[in-house]
PDB file of N, CA and C in Angstrom:
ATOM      1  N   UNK A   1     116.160  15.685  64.232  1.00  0.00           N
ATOM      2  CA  UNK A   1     116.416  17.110  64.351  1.00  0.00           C
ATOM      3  C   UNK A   1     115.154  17.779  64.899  1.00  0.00           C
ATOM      4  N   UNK A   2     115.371  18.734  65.531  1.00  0.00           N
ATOM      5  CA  UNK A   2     114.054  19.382  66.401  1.00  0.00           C
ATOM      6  C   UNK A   2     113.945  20.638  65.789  1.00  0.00           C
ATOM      7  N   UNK A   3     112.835  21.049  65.805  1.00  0.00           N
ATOM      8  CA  UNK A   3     112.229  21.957  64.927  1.00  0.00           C
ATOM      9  C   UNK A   3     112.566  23.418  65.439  1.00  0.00           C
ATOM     10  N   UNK A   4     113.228  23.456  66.484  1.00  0.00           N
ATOM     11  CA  UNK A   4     114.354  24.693  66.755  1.00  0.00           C
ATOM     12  C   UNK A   4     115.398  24.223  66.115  1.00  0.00           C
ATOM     13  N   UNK A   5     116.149  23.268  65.625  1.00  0.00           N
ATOM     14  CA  UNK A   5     116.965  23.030  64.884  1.00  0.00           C
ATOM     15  C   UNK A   5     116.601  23.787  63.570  1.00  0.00           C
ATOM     16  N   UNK A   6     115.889  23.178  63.240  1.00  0.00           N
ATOM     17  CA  UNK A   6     115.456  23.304  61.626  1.00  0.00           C
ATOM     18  C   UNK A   6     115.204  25.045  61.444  1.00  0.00           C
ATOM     19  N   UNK A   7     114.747  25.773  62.564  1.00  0.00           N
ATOM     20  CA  UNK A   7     114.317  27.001  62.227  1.00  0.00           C
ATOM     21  C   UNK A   7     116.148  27.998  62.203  1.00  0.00           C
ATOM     22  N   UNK A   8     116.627  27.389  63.154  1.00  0.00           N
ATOM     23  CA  UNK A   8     118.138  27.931  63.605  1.00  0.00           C
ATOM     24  C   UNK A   8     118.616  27.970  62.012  1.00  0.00           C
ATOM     25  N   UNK A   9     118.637  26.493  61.393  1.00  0.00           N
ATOM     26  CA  UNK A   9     119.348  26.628  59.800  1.00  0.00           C
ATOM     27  C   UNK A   9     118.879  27.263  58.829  1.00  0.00           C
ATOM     28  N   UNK A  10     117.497  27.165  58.935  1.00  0.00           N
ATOM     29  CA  UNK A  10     116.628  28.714  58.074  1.00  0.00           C
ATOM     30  C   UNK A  10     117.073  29.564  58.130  1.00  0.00           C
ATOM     31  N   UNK A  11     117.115  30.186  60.119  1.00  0.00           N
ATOM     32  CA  UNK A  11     117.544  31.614  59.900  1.00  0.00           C
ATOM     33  C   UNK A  11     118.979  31.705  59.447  1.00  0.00           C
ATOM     34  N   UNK A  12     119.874  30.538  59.676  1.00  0.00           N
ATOM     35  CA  UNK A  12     121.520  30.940  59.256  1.00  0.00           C
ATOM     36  C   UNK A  12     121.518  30.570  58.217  1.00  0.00           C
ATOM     37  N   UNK A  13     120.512  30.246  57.001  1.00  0.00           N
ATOM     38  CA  UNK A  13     120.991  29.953  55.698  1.00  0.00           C
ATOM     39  C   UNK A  13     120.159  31.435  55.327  1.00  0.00           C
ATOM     40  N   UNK A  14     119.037  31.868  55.789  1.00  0.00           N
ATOM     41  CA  UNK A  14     118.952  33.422  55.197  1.00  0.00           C
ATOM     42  C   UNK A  14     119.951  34.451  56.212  1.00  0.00           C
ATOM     43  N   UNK A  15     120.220  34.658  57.075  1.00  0.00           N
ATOM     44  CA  UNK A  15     121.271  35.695  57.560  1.00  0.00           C
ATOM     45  C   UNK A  15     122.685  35.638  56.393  1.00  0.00           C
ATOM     46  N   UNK A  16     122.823  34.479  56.478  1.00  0.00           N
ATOM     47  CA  UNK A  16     124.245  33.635  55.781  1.00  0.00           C
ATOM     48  C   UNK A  16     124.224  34.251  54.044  1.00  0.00           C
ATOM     49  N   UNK A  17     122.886  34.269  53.409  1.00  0.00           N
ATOM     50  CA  UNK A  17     122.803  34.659  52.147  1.00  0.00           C
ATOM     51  C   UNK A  17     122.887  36.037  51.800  1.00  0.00           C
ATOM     52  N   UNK A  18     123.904  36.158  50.562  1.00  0.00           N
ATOM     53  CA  UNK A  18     124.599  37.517  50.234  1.00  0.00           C
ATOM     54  C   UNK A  18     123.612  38.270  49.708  1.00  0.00           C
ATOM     55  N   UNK A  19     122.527  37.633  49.212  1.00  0.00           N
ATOM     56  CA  UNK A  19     121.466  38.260  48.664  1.00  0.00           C
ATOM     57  C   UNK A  19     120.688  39.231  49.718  1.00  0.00           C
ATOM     58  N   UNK A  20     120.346  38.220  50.913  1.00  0.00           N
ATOM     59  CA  UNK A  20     119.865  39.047  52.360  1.00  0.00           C
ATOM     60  C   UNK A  20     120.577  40.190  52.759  1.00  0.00           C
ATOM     61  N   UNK A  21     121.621  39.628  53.158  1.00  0.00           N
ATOM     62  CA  UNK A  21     122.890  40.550  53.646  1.00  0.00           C
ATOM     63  C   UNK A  21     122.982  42.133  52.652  1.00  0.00           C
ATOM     64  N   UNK A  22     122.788  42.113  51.202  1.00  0.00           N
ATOM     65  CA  UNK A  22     122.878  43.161  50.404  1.00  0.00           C
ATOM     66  C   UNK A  22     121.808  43.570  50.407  1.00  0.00           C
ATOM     67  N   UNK A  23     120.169  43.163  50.416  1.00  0.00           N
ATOM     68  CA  UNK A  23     119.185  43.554  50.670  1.00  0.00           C
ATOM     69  C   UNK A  23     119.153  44.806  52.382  1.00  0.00           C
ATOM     70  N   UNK A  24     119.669  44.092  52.805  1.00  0.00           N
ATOM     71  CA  UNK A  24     119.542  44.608  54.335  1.00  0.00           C
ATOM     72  C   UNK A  24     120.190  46.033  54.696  1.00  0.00           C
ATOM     73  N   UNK A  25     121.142  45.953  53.653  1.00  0.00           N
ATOM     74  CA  UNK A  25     122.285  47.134  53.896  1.00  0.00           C
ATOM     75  C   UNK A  25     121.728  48.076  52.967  1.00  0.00           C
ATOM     76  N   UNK A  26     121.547  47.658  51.924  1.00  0.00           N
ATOM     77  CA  UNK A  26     120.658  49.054  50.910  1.00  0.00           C
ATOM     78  C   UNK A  26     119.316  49.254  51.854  1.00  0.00           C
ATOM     79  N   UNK A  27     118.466  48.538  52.264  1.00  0.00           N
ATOM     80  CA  UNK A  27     117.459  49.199  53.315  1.00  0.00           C
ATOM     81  C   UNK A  27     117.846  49.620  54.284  1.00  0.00           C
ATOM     82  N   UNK A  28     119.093  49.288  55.219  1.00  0.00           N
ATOM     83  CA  UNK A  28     119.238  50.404  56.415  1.00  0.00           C
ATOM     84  C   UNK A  28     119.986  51.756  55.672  1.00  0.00           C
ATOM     85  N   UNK A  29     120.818  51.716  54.542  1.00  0.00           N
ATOM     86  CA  UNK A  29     121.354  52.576  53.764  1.00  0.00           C
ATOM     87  C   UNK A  29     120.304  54.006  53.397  1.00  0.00           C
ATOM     88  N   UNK A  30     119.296  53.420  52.599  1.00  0.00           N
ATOM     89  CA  UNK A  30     118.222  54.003  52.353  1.00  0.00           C
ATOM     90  C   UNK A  30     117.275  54.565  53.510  1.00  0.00           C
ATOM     91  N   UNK A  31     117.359  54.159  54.689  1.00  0.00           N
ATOM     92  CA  UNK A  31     116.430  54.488  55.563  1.00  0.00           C
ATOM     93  C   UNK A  31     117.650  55.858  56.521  1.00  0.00           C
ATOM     94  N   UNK A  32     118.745  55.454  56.830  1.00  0.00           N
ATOM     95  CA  UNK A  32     119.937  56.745  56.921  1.00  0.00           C
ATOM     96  C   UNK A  32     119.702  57.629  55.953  1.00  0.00           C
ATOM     97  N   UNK A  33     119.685  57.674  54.772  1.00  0.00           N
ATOM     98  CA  UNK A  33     120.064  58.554  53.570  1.00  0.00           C
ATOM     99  C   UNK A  33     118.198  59.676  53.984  1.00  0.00           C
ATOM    100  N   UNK A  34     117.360  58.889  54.346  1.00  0.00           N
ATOM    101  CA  UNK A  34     115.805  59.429  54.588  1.00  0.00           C
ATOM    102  C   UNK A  34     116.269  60.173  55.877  1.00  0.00           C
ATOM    103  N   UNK A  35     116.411  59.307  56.908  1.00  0.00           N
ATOM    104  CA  UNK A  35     116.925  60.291  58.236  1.00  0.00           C
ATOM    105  C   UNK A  35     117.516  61.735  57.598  1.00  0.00           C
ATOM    106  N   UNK A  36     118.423  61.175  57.064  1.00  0.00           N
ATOM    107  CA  UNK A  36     119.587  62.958  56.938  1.00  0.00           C
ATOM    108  C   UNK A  36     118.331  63.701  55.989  1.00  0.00           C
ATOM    109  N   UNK A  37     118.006  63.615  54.984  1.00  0.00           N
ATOM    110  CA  UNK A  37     116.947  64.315  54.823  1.00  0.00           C
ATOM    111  C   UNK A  37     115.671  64.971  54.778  1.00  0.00           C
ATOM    112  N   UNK A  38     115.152  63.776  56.495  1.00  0.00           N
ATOM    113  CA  UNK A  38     113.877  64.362  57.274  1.00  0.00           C
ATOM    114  C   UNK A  38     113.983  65.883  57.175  1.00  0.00           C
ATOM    115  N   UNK A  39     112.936  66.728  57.319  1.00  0.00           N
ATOM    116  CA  UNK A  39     112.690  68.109  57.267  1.00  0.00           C
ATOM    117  C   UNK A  39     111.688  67.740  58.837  1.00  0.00           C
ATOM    118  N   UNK A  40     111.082  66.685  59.089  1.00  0.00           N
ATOM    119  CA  UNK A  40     110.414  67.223  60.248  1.00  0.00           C
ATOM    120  C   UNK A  40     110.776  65.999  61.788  1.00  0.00           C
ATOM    121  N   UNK A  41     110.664  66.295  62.617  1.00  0.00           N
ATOM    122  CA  UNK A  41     111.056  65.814  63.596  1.00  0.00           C
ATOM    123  C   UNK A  41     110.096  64.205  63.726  1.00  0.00           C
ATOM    124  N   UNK A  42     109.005  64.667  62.826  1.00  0.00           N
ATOM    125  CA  UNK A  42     108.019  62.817  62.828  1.00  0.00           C
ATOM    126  C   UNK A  42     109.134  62.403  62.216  1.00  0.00           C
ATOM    127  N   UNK A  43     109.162  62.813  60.873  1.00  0.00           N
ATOM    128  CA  UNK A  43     109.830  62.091  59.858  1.00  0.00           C
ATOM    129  C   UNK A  43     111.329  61.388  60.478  1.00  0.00           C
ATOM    130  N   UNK A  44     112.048  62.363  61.105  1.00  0.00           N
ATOM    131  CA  UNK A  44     113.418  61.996  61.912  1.00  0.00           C
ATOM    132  C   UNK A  44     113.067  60.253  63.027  1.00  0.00           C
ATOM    133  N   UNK A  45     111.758  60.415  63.557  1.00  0.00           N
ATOM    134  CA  UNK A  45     111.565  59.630  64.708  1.00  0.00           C
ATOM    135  C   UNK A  45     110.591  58.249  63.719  1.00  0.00           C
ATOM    136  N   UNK A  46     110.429  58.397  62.699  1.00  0.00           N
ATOM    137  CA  UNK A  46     109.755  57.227  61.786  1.00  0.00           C
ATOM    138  C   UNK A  46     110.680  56.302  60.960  1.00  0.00           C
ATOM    139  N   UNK A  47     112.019  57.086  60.497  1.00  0.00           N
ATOM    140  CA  UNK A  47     113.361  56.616  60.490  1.00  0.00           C
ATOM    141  C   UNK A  47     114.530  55.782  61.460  1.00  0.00           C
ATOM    142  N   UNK A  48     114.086  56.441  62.589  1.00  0.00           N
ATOM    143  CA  UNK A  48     114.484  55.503  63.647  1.00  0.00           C
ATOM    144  C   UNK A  48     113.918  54.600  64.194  1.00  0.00           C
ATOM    145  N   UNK A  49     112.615  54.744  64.205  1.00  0.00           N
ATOM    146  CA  UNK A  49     111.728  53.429  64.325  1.00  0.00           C
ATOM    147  C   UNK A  49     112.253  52.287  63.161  1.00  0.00           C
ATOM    148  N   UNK A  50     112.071  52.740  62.328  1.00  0.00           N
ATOM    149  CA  UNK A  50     112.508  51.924  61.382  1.00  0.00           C
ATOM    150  C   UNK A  50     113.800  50.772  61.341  1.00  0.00           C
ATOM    151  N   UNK A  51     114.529  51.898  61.805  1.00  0.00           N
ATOM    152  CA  UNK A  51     116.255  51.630  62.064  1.00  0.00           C
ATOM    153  C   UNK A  51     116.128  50.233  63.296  1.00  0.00           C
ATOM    154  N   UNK A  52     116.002  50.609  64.467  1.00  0.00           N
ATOM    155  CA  UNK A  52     115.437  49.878  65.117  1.00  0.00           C
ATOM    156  C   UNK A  52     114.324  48.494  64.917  1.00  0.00           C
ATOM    157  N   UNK A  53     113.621  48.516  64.113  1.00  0.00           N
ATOM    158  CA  UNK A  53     112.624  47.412  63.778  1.00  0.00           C
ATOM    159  C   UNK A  53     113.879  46.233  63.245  1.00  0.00           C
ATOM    160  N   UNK A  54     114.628  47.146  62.167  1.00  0.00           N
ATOM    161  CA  UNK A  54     115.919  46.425  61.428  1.00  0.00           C
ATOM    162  C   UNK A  54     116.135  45.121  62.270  1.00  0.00           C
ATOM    163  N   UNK A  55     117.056  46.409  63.019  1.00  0.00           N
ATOM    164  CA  UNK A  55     118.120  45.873  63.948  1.00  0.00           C
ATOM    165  C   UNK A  55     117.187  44.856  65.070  1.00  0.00           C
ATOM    166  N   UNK A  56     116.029  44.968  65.265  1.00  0.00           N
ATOM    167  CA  UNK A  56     115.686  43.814  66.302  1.00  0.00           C
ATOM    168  C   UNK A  56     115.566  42.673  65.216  1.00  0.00           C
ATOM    169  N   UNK A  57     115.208  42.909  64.350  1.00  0.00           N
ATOM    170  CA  UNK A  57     114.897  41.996  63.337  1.00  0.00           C
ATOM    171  C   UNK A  57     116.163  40.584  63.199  1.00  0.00           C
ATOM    172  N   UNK A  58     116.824  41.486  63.404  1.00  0.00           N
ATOM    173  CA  UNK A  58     118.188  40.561  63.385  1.00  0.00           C
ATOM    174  C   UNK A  58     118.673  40.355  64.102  1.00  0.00           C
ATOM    175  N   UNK A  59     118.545  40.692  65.311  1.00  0.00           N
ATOM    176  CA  UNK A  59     118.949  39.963  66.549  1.00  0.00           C
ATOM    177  C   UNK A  59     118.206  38.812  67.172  1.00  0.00           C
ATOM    178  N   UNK A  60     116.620  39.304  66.640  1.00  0.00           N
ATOM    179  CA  UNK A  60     115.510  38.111  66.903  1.00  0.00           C
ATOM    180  C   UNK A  60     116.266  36.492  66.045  1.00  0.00           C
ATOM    181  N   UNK A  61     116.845  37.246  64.726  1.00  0.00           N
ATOM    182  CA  UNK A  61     117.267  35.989  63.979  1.00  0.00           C
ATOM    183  C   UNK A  61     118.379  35.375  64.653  1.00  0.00           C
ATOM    184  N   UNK A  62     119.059  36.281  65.338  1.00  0.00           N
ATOM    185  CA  UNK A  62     120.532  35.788  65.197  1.00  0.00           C
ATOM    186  C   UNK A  62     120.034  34.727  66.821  1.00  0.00           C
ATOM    187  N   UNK A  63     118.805  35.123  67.722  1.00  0.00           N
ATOM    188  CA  UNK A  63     118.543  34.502  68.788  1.00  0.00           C
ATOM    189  C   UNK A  63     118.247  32.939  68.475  1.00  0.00           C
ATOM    190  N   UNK A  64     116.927  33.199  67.150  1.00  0.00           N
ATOM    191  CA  UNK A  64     116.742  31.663  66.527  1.00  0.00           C
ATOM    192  C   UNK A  64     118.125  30.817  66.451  1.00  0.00           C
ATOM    193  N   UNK A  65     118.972  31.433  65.923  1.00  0.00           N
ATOM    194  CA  UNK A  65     120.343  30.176  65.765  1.00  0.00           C
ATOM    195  C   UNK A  65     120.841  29.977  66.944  1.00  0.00           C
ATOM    196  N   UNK A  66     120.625  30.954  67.794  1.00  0.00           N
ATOM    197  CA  UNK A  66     122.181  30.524  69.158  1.00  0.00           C
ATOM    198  C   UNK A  66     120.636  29.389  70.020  1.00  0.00           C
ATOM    199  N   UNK A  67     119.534  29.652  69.880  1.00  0.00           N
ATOM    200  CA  UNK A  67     118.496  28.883  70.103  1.00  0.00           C
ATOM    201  C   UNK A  67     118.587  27.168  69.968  1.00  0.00           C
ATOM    202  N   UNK A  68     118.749  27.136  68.642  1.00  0.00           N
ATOM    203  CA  UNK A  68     119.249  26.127  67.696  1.00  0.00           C
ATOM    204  C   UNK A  68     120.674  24.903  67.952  1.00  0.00           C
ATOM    205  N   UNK A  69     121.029  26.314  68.112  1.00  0.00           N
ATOM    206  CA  UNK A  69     122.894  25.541  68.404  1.00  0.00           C
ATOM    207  C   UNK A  69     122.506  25.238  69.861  1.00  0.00           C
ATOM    208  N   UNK A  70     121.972  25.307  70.644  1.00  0.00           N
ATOM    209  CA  UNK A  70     121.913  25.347  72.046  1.00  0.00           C
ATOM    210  C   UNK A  70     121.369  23.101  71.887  1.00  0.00           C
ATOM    211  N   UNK A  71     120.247  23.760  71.261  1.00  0.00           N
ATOM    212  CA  UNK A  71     119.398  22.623  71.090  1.00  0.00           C
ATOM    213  C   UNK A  71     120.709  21.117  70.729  1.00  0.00           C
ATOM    214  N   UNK A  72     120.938  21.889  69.605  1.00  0.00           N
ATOM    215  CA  UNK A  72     122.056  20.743  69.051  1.00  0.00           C
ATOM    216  C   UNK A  72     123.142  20.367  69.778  1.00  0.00           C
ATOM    217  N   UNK A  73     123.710  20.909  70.454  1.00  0.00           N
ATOM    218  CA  UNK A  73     123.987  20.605  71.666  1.00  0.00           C
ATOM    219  C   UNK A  73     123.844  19.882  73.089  1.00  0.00           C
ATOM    220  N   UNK A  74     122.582  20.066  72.804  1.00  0.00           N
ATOM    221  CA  UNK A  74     122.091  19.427  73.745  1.00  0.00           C
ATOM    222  C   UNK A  74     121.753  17.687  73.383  1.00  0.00           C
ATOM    223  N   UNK A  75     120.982  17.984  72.275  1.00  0.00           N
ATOM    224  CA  UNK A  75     121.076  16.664  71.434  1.00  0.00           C
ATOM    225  C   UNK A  75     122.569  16.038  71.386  1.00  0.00           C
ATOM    226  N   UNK A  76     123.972  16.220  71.051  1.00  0.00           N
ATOM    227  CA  UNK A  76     125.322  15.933  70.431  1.00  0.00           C
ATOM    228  C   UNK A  76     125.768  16.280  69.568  1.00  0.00           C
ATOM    229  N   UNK A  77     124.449  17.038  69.021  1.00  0.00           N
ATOM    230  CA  UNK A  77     125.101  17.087  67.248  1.00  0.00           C
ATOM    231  C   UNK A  77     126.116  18.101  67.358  1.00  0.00           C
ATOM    232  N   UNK A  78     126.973  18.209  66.460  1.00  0.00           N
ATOM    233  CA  UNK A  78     127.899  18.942  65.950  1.00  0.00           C
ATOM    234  C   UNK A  78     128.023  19.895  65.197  1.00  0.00           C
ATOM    235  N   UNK A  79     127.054  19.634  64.218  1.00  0.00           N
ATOM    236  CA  UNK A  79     126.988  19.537  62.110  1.00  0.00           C
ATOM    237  C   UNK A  79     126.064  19.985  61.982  1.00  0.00           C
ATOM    238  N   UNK A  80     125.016  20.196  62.915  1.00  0.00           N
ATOM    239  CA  UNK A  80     123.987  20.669  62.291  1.00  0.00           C
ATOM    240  C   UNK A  80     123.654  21.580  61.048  1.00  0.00           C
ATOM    241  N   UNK A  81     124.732  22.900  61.358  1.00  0.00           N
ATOM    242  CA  UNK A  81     124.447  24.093  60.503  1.00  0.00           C
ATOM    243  C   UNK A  81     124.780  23.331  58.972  1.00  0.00           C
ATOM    244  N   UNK A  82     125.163  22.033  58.926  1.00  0.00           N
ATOM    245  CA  UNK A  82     125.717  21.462  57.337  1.00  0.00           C
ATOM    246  C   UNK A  82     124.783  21.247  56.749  1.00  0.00           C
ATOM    247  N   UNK A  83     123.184  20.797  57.296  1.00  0.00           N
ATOM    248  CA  UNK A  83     122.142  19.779  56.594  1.00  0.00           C
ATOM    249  C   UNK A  83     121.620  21.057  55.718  1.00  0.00           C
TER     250      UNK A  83
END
């Protein structure tokens, strides 16, 4: 297994975990709930930074797996996401 393999099942065994997944949503939750009650236009644009950091955050992850699966693929494997 190649060590883009191995990182691909990291990131899809933490994306994959309900614990992450509920973590993630009370912090973008919490960071909306701050937006609506910015009073100043930093505060509005430090919220969306934020929002944004999120969301690359998880696309960076979701890149590691299609990374991964690419790899395994390339190798034959199938199964990987099982080990």
């Amino acid at each position: 297994m190649s060590d883009k393999q191995e990182l691909a099942i990291q990131a899809a065994h933490l994306l994959d975990g309900s614990l992450f997944a509920e973590s993630m949503a009370k912090l973008e939750a919490s960071i909306i709930q701050q937006w609506r009650d910015a009073k100043t236009v930093q505060e509005r644009e430090e919220c969306h930074a934020r929002i944004n950091a999120l969301d690359s955050f998880k696309a960076d992850m979701r890149d590691v797996i299609t990374t991964g699966e690419i790899a395994a693929k390339e190798e034959g494997l199938s199964t990987w996401r099982q080990t």
